[in-house]
Protein backbone atom coordinates (compact mmCIF):
# COMPACT_ATOMS: atom_id res chain seq x y z
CA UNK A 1 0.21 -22.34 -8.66
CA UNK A 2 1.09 -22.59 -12.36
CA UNK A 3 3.26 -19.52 -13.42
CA UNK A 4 3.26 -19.90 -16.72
CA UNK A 5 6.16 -16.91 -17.65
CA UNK A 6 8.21 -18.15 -15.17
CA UNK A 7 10.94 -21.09 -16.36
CA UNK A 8 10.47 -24.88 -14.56
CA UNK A 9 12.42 -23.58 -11.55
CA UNK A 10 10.12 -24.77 -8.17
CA UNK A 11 12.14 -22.22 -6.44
CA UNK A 12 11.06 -19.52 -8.73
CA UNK A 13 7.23 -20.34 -8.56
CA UNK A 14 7.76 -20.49 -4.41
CA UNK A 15 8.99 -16.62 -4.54
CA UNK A 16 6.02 -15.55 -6.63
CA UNK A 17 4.01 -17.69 -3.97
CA UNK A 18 5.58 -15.29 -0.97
CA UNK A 19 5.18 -12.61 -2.84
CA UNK A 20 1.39 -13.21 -2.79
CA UNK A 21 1.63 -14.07 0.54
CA UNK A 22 3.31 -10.45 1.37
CA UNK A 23 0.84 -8.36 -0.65
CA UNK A 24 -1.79 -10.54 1.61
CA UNK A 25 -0.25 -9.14 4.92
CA UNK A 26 0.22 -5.86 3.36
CA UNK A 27 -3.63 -5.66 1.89
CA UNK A 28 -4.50 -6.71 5.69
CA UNK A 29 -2.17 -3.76 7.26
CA UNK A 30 -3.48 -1.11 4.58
CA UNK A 31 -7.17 -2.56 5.57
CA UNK A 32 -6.21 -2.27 9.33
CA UNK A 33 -5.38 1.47 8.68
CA UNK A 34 -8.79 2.27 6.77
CA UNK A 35 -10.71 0.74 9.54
CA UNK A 36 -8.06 2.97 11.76
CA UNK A 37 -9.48 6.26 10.33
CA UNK A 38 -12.91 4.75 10.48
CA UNK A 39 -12.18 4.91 14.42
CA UNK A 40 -10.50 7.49 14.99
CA UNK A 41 -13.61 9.62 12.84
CA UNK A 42 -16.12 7.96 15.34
CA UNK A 43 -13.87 8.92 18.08
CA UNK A 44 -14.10 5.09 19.09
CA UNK A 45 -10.49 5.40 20.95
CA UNK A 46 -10.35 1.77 21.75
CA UNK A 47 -11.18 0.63 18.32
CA UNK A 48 -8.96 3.19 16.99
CA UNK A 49 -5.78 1.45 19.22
CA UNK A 50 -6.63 -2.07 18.34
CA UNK A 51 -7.10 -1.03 14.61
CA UNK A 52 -3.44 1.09 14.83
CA UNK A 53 -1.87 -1.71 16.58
CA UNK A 54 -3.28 -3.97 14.15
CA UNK A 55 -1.58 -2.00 11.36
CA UNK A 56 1.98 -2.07 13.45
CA UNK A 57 2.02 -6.10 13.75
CA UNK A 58 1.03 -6.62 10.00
CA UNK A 59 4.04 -3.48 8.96
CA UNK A 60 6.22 -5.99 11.29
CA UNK A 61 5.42 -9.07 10.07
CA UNK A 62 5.42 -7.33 6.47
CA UNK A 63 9.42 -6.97 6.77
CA UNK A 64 9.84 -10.29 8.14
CA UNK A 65 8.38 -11.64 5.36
CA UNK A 66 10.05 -9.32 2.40
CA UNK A 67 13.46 -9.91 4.44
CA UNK A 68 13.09 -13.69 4.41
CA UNK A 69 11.92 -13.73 0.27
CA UNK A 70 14.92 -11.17 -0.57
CA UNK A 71 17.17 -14.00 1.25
CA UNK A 72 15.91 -16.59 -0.53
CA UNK A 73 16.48 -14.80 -4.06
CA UNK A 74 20.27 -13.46 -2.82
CA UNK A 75 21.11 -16.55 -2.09
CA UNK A 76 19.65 -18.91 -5.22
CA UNK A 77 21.02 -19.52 -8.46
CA UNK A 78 17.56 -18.04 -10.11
CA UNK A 79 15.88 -15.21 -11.94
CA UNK A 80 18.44 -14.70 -14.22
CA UNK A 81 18.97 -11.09 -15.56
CA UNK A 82 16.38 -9.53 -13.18
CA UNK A 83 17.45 -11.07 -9.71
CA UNK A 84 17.46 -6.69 -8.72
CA UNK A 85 14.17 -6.17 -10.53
CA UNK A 86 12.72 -8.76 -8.35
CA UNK A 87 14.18 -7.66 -4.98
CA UNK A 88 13.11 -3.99 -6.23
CA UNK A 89 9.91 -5.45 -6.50
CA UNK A 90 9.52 -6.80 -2.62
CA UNK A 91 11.01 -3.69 -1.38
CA UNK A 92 7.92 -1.55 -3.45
CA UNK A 93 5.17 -4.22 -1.80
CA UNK A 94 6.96 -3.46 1.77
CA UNK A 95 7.18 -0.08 1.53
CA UNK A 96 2.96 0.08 1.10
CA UNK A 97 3.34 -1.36 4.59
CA UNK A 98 5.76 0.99 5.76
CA UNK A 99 3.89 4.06 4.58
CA UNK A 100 0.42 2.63 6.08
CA UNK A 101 2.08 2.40 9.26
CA UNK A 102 3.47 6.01 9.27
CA UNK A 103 0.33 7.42 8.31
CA UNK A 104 -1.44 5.58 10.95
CA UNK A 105 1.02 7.02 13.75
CA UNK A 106 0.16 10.97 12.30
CA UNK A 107 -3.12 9.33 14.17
CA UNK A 108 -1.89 9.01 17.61
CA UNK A 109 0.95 11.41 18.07
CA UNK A 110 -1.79 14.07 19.09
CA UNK A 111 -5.49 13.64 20.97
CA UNK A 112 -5.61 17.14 19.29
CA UNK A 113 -5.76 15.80 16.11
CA UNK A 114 -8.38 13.39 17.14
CA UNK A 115 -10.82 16.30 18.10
CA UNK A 116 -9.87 19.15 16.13
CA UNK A 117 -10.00 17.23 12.84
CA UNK A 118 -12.83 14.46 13.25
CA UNK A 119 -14.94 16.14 11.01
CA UNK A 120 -12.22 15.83 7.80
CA UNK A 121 -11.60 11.95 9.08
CA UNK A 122 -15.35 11.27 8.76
CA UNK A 123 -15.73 13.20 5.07
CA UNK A 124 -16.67 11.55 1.59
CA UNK A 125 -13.58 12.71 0.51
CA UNK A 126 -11.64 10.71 3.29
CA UNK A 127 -13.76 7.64 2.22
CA UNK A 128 -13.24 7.47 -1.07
CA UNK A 129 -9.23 8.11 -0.37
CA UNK A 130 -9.16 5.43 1.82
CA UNK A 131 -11.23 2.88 -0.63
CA UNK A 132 -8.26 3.95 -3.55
CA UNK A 133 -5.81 3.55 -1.71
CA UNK A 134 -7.12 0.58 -1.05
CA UNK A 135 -8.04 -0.72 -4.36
CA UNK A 136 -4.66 0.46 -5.94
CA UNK A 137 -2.95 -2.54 -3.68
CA UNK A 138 -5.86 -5.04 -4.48
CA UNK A 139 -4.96 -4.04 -8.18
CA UNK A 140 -1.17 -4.74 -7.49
CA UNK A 141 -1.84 -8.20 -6.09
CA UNK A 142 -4.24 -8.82 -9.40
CA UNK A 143 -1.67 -8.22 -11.63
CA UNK A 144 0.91 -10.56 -9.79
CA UNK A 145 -1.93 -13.13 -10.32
CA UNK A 146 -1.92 -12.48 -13.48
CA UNK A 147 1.37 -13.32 -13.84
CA UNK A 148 0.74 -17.32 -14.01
CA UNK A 149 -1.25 -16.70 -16.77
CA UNK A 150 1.44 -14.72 -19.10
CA UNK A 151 2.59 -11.35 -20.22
CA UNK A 152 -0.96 -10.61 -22.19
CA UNK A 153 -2.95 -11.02 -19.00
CA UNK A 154 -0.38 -8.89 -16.95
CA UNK A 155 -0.49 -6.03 -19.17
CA UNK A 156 -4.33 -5.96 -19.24
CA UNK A 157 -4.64 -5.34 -15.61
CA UNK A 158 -1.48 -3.10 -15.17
CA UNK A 159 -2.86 0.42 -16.06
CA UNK A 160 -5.69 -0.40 -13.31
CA UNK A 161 -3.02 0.64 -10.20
CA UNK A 162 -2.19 4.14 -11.93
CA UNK A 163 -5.96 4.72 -12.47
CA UNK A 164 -6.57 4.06 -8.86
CA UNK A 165 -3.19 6.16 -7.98
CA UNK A 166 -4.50 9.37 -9.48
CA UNK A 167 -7.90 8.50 -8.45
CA UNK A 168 -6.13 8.67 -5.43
CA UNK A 169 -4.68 12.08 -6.00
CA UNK A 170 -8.00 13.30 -6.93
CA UNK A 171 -9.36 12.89 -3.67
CA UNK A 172 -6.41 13.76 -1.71
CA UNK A 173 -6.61 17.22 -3.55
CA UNK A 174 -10.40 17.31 -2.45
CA UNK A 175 -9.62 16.24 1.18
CA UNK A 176 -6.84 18.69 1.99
CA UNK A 177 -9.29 21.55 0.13
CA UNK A 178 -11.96 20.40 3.07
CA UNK A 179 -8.74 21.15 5.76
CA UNK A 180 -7.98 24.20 4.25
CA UNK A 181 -11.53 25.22 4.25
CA UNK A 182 -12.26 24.36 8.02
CA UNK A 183 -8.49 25.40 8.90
CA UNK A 184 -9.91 28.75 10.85
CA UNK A 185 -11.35 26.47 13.59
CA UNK A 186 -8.03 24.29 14.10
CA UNK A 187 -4.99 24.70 15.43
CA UNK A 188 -2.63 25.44 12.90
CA UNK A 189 -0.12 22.86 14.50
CA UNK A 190 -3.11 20.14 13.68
CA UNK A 191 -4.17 21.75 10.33
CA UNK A 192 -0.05 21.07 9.28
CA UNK A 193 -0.43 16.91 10.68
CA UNK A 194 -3.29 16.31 9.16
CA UNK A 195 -1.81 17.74 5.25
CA UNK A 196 1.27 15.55 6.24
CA UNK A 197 -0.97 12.82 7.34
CA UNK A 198 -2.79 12.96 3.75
CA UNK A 199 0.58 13.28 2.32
CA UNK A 200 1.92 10.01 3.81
CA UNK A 201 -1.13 8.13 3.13
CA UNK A 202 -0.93 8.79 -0.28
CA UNK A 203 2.53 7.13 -0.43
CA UNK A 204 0.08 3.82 0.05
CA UNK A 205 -1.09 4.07 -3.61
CA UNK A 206 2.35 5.79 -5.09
CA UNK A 207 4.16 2.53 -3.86
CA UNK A 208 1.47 0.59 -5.22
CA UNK A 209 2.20 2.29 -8.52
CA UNK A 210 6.28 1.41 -7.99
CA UNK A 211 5.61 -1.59 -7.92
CA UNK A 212 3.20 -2.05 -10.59
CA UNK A 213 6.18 -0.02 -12.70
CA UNK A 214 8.90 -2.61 -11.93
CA UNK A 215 6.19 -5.39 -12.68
CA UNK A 216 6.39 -3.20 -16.46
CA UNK A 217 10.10 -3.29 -16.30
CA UNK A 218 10.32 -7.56 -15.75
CA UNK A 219 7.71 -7.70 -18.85
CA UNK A 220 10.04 -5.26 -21.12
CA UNK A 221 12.94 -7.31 -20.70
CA UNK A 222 11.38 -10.19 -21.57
CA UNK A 223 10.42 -11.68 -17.88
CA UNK A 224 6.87 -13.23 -19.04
C-alpha cells in the first residue's frame, strides 16, 4: 500500500497495514455477533454457540493483534509527535472488539433471556441496530483507507461513522421502546439484561466513533 500522508518510513506504512488487518478481525467479530443475535432470535442454540464462540476467538485474537502493533510503535523511532494518538487509535479499534464480545455474553448468561425476549431479538428495530452498528466499523476501516490517499479523502468519509453512530442511537431508542412495551410479559430480571444488553452493544458504534475522533485529531495536527 501507498500511504501517501505518511513520511518514507516502511515501518510506518507496515502499522497502517496492521491496523487494517485489526479492523478486519474486528469487522469479522462484530459480524460474528450480528449473526449471534440472528441465532439466538431463531432460537437456533447451536448456531447461536458457534456464532458466540466465534465472536470470543476474533475479541482474542483482536488483542493479540492491537498488543503486538502497540509494541511495534513503543518500541520504533517513528510517528513523531503523535506516537499516543496512534496507540489511542488501536486501543479505540480493540475496544469495538471488546464491547462485541460483552454484548454477546448478555446472550448466554441466561436461557431466560433466550425465551422471554426472542421476540425483541427478531424485531426490525434489532435489525437495523445490528446493520449500524455494523456499518459504523465498515465506515471506520474506509476512512483508514482513505488515509493512503491524503487528508482531503479522509475528511470526506469521516462524518459517515457519526451518521451511522446516531443512526445507531436511533434505533437503540426504538428497540428498548419495543422492551418496555412487551416488559409486562417478562421477567423484570430479563427486561433489565436485555436494556444493558442494548446498552453494551451500542458501545460497538460509540468506539467506532472514538476512533474515527482520534483519526480527526492526527489530521488537525498535521498527520496527513
Amino acid at each position: 500500500m501507498d500511504f501517501g500522508f505518511l513520511s518514507p518510513g516502511k515501518k510506518e506504512h507496515r502499522i497502517f497495514d496492521g491496523i487494517l488487518g485489526l479492523l478486519d478481525v474486528v469487522s469479522g467479530c462484530v459480524e460474528a455477533f450480528e449473526a449471534s443475535v440472528t441465532a439466538f432470535a431463531k432460537g437456533d442454540h447451536g448456531a447461536a454457540q458457534r456464532s458466540v464462540e466465534r465472536v470470543f476467538d476474533a475479541e482474542t485474537k483482536a488483542d493479540s493483534v492491537r498488543r503486538d502493533l502497540s509494541l511495534m510503535v513503543a518500541e520504533g523511532a517513528f510517528f513523531g509527535g503523535v506516537r499516543e494518538d496512534i496507540l489511542n487509535l488501536m486501543e479505540r479499534v480493540d475496544d469495538i472488539a471488546d464491547s462485541a464480545k460483552d454484548a454477546a455474553r448478555f446472550l448466554t448468561q441466561d436461557s431466560r433471556l433466550e425465551d422471554e425476549a426472542r421476540a425483541v431479538l427478531a424485531s426490525e428495530n434489532m435489525r437495523l441496530f445490528l446493520s449500524d452498528l455494523n456499518s459504523a466499523v465498515g465506515a471506520l476501516t474506509d476512512i483508514v483507507k482513505a488515509l493512503k490517499v491524503g487528508r482531503k479523502e479522509a475528511l470526506a468519509v469521516i462524518q459517515k461513522v457519526e451518521d451511522f453512530e446516531e443512526d445507531a442511537d436511533t434505533h437503540k431508542d426504538a428497540l428498548l421502546k419495543d422492551l418496555f412495551s412487551q416488559a409486562a410479559s417478562m421477567s423484570p430480571i430479563t427486561v433489565i439484561q436485555m436494556r444493558d444488553f442494548a446498552f453494551v452493544a451500542d458501545n460497538i458504534a460509540d468506539n467506532a466513533e472514538d476512533a474515527g475522533d482520534v483519526i480527526l485529531v492526527l489530521l488537525a495536527k498535521g498527520y496527513g
